[in-house]
N, C-alpha and C. Protein backbone atom coordinates (compact mmCIF):
# COMPACT_ATOMS: atom_id res chain seq x y z
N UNK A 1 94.16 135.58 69.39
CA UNK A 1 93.85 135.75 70.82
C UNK A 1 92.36 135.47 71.09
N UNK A 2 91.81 135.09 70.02
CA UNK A 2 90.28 135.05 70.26
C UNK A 2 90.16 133.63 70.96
N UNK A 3 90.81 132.83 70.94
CA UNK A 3 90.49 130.98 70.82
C UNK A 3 90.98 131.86 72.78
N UNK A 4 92.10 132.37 73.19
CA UNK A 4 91.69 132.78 74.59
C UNK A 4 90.96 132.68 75.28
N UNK A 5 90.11 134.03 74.62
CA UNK A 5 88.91 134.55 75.12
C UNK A 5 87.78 133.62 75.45
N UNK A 6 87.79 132.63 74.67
CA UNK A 6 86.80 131.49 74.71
C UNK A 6 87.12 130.79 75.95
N UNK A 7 88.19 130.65 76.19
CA UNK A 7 88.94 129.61 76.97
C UNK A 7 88.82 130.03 78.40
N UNK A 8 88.77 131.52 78.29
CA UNK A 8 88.13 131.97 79.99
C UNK A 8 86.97 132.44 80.20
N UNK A 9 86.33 132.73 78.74
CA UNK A 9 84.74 132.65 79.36
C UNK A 9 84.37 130.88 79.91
N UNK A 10 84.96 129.91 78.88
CA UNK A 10 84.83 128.85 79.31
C UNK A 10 85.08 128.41 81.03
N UNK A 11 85.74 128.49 81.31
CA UNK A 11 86.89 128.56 82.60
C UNK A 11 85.80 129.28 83.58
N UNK A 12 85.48 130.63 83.01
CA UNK A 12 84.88 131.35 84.56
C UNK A 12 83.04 130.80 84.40
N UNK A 13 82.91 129.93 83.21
CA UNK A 13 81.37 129.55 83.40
C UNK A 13 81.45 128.11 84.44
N UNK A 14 82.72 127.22 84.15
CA UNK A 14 83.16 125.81 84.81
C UNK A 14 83.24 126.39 86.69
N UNK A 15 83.83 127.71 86.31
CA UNK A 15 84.02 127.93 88.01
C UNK A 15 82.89 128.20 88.33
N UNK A 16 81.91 129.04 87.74
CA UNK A 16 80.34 129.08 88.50
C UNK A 16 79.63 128.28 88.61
N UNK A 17 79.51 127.43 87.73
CA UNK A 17 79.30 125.66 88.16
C UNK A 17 79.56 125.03 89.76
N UNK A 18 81.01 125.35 89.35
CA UNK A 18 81.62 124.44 90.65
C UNK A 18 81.69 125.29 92.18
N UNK A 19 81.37 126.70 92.07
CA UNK A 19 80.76 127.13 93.22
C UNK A 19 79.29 127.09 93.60
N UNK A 20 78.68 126.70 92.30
CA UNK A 20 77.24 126.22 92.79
C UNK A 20 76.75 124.85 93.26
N UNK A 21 78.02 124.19 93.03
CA UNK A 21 77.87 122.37 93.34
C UNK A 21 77.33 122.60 95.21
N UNK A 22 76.62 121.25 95.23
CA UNK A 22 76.78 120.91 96.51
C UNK A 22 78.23 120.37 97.10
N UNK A 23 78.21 120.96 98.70
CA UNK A 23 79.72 120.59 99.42
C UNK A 23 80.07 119.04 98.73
N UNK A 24 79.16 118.26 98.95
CA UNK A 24 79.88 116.55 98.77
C UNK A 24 80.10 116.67 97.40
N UNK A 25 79.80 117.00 96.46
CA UNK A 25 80.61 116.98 95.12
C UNK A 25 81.50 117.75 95.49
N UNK A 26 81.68 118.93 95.39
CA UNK A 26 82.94 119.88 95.83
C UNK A 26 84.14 118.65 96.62
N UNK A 27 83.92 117.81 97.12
CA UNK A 27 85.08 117.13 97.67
C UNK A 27 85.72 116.16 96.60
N UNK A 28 84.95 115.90 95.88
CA UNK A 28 85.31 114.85 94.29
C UNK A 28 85.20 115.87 93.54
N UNK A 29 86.15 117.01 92.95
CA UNK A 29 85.79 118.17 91.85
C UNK A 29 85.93 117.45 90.76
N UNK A 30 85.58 117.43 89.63
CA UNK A 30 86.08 116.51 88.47
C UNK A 30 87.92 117.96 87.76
N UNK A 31 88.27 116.65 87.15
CA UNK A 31 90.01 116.72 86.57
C UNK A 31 89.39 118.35 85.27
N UNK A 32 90.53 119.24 85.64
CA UNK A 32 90.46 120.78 84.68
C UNK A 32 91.04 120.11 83.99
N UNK A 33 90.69 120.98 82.86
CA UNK A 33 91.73 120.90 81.22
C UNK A 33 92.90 121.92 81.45
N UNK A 34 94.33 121.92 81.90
CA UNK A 34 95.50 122.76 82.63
C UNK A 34 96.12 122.04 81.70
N UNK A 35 96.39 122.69 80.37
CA UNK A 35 97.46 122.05 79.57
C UNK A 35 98.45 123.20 79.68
């Protein structure tokens, strides 16, 4: 369960990223890893 844990610290660091983008990137988000 550890490889998880990685996987949503990963995940919630990508989302603070992408709420810090400017709006015009925010309209082109780049493709998640959703396997």
């Amino acid at each position: 369960m550890h490889k998880n844990e990685t996987f949503v610290q990963k995940r919630n660091i990508l989302f603070n990223i992408y709420l810090s983008l400017p709006p015009e990137m925010v309209q082109n988000p780049y493709p998640t890893d959703d396997d």
